[in-house]
C-alpha atoms as a PDB file:
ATOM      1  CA  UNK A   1     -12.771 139.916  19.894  1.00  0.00           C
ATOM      2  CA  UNK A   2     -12.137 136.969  17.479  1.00  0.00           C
ATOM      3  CA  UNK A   3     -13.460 133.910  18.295  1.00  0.00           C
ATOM      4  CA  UNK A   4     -11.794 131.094  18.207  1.00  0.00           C
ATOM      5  CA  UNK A   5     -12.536 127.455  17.455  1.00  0.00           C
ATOM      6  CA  UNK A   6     -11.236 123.888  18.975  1.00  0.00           C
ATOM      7  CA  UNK A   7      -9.858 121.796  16.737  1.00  0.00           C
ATOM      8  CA  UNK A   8     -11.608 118.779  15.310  1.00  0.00           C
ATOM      9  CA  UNK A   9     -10.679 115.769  17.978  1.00  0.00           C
ATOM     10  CA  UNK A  10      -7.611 113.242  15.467  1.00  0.00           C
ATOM     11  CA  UNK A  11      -8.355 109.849  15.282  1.00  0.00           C
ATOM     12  CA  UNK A  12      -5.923 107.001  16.519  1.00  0.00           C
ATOM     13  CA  UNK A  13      -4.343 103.972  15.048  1.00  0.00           C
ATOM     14  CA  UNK A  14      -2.186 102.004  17.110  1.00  0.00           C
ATOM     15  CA  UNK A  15       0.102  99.925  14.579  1.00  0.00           C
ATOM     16  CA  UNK A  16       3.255  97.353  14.711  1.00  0.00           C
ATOM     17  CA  UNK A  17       5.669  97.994  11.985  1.00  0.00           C
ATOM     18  CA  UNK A  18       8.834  96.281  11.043  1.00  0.00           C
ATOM     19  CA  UNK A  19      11.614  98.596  13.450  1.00  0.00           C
ATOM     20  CA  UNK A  20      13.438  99.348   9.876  1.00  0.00           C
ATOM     21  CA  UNK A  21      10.483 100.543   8.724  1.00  0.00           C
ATOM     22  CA  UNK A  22       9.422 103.153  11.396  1.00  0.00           C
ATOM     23  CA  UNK A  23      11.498 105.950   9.742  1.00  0.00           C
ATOM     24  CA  UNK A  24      10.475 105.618   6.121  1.00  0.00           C
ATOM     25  CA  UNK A  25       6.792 105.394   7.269  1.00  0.00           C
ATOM     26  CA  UNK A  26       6.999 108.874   8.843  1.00  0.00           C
ATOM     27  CA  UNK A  27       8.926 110.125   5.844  1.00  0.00           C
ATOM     28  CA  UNK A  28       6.036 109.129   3.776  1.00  0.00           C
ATOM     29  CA  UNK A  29       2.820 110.421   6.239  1.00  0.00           C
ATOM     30  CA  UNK A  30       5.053 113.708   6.214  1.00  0.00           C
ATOM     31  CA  UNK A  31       5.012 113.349   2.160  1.00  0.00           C
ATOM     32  CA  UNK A  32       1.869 113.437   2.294  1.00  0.00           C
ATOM     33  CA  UNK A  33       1.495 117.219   3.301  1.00  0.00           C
ATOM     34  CA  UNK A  34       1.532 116.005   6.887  1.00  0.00           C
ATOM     35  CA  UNK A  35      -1.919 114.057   6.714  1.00  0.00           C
ATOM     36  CA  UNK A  36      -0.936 112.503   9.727  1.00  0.00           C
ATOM     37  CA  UNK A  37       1.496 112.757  12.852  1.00  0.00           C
ATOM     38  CA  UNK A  38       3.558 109.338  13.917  1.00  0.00           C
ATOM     39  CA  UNK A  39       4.405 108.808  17.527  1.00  0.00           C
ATOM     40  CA  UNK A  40       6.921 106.232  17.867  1.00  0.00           C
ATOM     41  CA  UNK A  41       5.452 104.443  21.422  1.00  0.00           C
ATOM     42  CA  UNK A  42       8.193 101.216  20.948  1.00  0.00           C
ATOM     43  CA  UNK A  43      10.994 101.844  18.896  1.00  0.00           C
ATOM     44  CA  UNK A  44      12.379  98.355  19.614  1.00  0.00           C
ATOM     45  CA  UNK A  45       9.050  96.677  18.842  1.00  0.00           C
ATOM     46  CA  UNK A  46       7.885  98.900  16.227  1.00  0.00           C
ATOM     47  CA  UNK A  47       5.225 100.166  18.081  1.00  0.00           C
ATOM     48  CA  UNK A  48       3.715 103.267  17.040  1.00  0.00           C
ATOM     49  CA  UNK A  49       0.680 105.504  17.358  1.00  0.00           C
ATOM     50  CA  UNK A  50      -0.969 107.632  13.913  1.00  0.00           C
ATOM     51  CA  UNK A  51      -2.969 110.329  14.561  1.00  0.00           C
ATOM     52  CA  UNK A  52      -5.168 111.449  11.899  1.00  0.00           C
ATOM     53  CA  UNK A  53      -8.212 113.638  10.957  1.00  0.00           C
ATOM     54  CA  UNK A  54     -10.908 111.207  10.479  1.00  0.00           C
ATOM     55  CA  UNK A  55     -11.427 112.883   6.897  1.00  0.00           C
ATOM     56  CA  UNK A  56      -8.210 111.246   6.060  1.00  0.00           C
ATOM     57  CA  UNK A  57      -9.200 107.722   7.066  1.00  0.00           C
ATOM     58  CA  UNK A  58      -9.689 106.079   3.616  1.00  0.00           C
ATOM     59  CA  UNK A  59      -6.319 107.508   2.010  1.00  0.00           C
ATOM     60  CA  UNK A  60      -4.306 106.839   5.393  1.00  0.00           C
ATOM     61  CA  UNK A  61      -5.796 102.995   4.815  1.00  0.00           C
ATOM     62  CA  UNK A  62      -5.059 103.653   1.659  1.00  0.00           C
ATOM     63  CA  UNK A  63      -1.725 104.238   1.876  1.00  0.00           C
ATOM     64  CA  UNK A  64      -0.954 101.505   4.681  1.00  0.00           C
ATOM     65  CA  UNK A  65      -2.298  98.771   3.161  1.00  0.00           C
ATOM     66  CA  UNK A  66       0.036  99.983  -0.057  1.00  0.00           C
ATOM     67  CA  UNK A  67       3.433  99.698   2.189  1.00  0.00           C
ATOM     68  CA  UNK A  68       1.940  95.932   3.492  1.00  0.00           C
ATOM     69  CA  UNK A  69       1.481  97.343   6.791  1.00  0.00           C
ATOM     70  CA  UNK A  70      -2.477  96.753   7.325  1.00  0.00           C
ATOM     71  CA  UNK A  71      -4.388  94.145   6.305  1.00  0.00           C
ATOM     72  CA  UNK A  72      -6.665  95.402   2.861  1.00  0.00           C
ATOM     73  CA  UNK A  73      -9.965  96.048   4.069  1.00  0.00           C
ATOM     74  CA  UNK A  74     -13.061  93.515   3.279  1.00  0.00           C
ATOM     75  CA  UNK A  75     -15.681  96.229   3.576  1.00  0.00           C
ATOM     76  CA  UNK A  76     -17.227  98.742   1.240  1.00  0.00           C
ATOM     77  CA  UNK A  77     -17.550 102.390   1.449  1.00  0.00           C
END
């Protein structure tokens, strides 16, 4: 029999985006061959959750800080 492994736990980011905004930045995670998946928790506050393999951490930053929707980070890697 085959075994089978779990898959490697996603990180979280809880993030606010503008509401007109919320569609476009699943458009472009899905561009992204699906790096990450977008829950929208608040659609009227722009309240949403991206889950993310923590491998993908520095280009999901990447790309986030690129639309002006987190803060550049100060640190080095």
């Amino acid at each position: 029999m085959a075994s089978v492994s779990s898959p490697a736990p996603l990180a979280t980011l809880a993030l606010r985006v503008p509401r007109q905004q919320i569609g476009f930045l699943r458009f472009i995670l899905e561009g992204y061959d699906n790096m990450a998946l977008m829950t929208t928790v608040d659609p009227q506050r722009g309240w949403v959750l991206i889950h993310y393999p923590p491998s993908f951490h520095d280009d999901l930053t990447a790309i986030l800080e690129g639309m002006e929707l987190l803060a550049p980070s100060t640190h080095e890697h």
